[in-house]
Protein backbone atom coordinates (compact mmCIF):
# COMPACT_ATOMS: atom_id res chain seq x y z
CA UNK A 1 -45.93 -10.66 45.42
CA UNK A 2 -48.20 -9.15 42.73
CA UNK A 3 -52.34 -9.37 43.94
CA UNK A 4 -54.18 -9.69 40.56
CA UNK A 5 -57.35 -8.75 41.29
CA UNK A 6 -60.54 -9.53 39.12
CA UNK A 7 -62.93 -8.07 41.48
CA UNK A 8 -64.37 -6.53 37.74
CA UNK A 9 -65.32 -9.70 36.91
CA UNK A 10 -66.20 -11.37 40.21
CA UNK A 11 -68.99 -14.26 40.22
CA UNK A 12 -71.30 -15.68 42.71
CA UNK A 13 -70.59 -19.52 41.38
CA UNK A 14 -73.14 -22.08 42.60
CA UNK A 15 -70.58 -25.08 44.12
CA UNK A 16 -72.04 -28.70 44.75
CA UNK A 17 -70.62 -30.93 47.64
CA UNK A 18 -72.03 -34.23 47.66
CA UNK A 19 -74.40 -35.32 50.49
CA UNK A 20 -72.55 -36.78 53.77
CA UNK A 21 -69.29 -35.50 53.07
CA UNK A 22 -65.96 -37.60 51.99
CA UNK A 23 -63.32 -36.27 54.65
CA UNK A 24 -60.92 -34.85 54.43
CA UNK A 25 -61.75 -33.46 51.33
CA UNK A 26 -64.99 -32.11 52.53
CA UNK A 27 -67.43 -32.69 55.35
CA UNK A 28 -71.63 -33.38 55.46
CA UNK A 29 -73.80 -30.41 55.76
CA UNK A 30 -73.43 -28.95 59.24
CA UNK A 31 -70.04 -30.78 60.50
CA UNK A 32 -68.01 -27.80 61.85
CA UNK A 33 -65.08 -28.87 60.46
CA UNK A 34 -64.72 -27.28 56.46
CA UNK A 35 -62.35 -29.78 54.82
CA UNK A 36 -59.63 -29.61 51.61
CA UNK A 37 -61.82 -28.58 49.11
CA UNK A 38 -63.75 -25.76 51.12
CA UNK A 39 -60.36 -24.39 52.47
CA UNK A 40 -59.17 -24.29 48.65
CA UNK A 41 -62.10 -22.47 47.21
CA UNK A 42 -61.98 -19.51 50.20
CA UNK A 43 -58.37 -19.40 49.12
CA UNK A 44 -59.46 -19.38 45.64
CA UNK A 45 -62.40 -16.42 46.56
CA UNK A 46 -59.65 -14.35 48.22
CA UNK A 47 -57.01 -14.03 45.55
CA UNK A 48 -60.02 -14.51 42.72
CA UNK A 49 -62.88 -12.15 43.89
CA UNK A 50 -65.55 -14.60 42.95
CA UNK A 51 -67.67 -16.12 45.83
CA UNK A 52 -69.02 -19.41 46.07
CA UNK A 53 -72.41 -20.73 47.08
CA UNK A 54 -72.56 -24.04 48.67
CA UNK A 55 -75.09 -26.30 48.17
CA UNK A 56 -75.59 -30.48 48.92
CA UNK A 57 -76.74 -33.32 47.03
CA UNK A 58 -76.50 -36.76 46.88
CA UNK A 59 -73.75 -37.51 44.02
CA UNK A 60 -76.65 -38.50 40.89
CA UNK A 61 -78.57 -35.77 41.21
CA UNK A 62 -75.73 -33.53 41.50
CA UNK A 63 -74.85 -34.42 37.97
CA UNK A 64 -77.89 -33.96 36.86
CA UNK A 65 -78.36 -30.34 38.02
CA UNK A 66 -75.07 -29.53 36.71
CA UNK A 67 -76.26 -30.64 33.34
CA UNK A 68 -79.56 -28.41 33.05
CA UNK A 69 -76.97 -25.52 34.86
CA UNK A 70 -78.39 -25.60 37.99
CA UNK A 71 -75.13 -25.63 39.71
CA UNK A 72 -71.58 -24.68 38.18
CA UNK A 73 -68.86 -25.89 39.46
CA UNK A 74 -67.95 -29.38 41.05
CA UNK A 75 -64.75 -29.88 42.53
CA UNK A 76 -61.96 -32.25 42.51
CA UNK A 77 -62.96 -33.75 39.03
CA UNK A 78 -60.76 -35.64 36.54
CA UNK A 79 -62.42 -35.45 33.00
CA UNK A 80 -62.63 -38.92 32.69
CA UNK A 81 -64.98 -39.52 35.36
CA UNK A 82 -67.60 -37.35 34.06
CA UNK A 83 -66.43 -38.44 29.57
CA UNK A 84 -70.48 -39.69 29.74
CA UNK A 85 -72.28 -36.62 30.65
CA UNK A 86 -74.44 -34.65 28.39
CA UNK A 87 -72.43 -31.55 29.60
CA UNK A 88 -68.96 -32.93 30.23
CA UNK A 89 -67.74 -29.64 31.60
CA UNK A 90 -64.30 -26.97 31.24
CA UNK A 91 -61.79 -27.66 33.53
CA UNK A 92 -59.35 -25.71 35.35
CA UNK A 93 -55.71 -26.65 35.76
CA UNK A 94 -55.38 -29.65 38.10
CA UNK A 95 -54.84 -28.47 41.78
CA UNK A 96 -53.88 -31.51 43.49
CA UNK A 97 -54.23 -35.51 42.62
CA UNK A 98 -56.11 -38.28 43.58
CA UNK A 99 -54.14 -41.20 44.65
CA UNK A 100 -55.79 -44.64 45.49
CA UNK A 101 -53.25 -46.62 47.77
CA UNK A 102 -53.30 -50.17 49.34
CA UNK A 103 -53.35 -50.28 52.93
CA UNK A 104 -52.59 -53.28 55.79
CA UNK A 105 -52.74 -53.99 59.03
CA UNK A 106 -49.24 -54.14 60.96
CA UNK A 107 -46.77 -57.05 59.87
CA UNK A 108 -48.97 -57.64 56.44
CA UNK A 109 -47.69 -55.21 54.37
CA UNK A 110 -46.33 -56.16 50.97
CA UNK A 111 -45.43 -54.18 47.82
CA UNK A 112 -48.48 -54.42 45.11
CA UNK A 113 -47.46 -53.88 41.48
CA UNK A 114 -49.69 -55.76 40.08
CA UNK A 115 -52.93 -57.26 40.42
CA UNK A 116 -51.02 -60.82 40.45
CA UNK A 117 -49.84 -59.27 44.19
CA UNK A 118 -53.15 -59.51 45.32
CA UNK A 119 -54.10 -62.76 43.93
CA UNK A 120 -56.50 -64.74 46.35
CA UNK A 121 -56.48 -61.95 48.57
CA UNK A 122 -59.84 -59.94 50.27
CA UNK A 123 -59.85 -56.65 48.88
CA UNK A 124 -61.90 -53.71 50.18
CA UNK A 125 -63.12 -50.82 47.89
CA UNK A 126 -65.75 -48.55 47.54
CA UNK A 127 -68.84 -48.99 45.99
CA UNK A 128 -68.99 -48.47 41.91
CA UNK A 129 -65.46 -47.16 41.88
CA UNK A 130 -63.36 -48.39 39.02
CA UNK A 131 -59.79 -49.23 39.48
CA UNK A 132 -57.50 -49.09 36.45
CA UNK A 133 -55.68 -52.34 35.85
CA UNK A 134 -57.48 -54.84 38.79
CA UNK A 135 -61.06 -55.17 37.50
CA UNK A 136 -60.22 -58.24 35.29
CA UNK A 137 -59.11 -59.53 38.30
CA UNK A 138 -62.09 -58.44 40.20
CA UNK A 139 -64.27 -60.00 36.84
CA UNK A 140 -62.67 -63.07 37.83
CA UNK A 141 -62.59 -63.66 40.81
CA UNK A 142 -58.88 -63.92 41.76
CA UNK A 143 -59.20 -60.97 43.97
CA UNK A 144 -62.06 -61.20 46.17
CA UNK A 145 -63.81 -57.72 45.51
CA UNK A 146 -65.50 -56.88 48.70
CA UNK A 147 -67.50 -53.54 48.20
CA UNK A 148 -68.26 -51.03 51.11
CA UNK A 149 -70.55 -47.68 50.66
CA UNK A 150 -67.84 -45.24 51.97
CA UNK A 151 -64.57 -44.46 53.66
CA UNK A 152 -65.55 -44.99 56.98
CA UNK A 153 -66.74 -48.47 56.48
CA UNK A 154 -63.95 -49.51 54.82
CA UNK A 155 -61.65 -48.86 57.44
CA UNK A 156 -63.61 -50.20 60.39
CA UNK A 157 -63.74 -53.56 58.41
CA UNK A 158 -59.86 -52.93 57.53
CA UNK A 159 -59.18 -52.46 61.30
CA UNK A 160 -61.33 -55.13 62.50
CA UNK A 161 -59.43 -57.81 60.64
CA UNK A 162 -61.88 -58.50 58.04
CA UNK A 163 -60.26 -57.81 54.99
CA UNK A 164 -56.52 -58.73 53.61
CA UNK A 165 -56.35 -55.19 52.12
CA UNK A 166 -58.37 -52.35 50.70
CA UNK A 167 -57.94 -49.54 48.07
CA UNK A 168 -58.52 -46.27 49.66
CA UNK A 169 -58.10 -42.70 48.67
CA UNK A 170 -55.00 -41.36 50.33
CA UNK A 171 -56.13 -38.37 52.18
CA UNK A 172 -58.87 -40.38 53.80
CA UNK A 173 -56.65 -42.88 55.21
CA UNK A 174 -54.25 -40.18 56.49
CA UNK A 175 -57.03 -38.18 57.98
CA UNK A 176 -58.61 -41.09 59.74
CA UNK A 177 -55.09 -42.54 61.11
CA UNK A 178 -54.45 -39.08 62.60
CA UNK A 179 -58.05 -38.37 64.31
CA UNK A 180 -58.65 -41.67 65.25
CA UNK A 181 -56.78 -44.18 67.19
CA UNK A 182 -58.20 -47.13 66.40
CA UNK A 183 -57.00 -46.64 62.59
CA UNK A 184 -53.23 -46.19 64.10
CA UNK A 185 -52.01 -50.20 63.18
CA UNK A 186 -53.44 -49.44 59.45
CA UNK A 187 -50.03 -49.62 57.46
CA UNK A 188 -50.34 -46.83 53.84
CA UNK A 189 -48.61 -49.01 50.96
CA UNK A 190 -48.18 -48.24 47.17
CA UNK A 191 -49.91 -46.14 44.77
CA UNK A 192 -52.45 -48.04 42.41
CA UNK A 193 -53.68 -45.47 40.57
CA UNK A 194 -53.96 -41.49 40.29
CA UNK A 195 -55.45 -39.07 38.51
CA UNK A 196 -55.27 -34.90 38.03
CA UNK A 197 -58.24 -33.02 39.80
CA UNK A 198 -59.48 -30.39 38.17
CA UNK A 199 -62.68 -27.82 39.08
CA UNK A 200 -65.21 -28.99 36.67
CA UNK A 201 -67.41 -25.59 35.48
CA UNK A 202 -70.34 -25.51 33.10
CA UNK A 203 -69.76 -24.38 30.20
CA UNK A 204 -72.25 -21.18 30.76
CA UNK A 205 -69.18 -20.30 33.14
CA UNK A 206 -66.35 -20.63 31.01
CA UNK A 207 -65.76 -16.86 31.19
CA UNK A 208 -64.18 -17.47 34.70
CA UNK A 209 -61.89 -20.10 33.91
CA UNK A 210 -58.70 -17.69 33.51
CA UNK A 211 -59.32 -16.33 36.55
CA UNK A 212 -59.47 -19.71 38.23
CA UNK A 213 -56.14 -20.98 37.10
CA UNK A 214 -54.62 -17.90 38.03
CA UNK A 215 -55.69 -18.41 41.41
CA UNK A 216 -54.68 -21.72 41.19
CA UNK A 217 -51.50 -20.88 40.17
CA UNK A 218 -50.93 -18.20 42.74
CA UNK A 219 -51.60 -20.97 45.42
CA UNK A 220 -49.55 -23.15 44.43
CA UNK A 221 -46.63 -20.64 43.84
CA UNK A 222 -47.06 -19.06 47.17
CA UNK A 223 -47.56 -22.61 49.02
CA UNK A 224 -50.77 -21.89 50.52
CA UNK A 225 -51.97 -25.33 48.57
CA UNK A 226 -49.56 -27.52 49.98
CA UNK A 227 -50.55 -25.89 53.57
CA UNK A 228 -54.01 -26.60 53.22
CA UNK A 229 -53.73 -30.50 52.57
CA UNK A 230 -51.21 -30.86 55.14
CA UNK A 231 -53.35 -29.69 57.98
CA UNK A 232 -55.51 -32.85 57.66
CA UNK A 233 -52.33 -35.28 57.19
């Protein structure tokens, strides 16, 4: 296949992951494993030229170096997420999605629609996320909202018994089920809601947008994407 190359125009782009990691998407500082979104931008750096610069912070301040320009690119963004900021951002073309699913242990699985499925139910989710079309029923209390700070948490109280249910990003419920047997009676269930990720660049940075998508596009076409999620599936 044809190699564009924009080694020309190559960048050093400053990349934020956020403090303690969010496998398998990416790990904390240190963790030898690298994770989706690492794997992606090396892919990215090889058919793109540019090279990336990782650096860690805890999620707020993150957003707030990205808005003086501190940092330029955050990955695996949907616009809507970040519609508040002072800088909302360019975005590339989405590269994957992010799917929030329902999950059970063995024998309690059920198809969920609706939040009416869930009525009266103990629901695990994660901290200050927002899910489209249940936080009415969160508001009033005819799902029992039960909030933990991460992934991790929510599935040791999910496989201890202590909730009906949870919402859970997909790839962290796959990842964990495969590295870790005492997630292997967790049951995946339907999709309640997804969204397009994007790369998220400042707006100093727009000049390598093109370049981006291209890559982007390349990976998908040659189906190095698809290989690089399903080595933590």
């Amino acid at each position: 296949g044809l190699v564009i190359s924009f080694s020309s125009t190559a960048e050093t782009l400053k990349f934020v992951l956020y403090d303690g990691g969010s496998p398998p998407l990416f790990f904390a500082k240190g963790d030898s494993n690298t994770g989706i979104y690492v794997d992606l931008l090396n892919e990215i750096g090889a058919v793109s030229g540019h090279q990336f610069e990782f650096q860690y912070y805890p999620t707020k301040r993150a957003m707030v170096l990205f808005e003086e320009g501190a940092i330029d690119v955050e990955v695996g963004i949907n616009p809507a997420w970040r519609s508040s900021s002072k800088v909302p951002g360019e975005y590339s073309v989405p590269f994957g999605q992010s799917e929030d699913v329902v999950i059970f242990q063995q024998g309690k699985a059920k198809p969920v629609t609706s939040a009416d499925d869930l009525s009266g139910q103990k629901v695990g989710t994660i901290k200050g996320f927002y899910y489209a079309g249940y936080m009415d029923a969160f508001a009033s209390k005819s799902i029992n909202r039960q909030d933990s700070l991460d992934e991790d948490k929510l599935m040791q109280k999910m496989a201890g018994g202590r909730l009906d249910a949870a919402f859970i990003r997909k790839e962290a419920v796959q990842y964990r089920i495969k590295v870790d047997s005492k997630f292997k009676e967790l049951v995946i269930g339907d999709v309640i809601g997804s969204a397009d990720i994007m790369l998220r660049v400042h707006p100093s940075k727009s000049s390598v947008i093109e370049s981006l998508n291209t890559a982007i596009k390349t990976l998908k076409g040659n189906g190095k994407l698809d290989e690089i999620y399903s080595r933590y599936r």
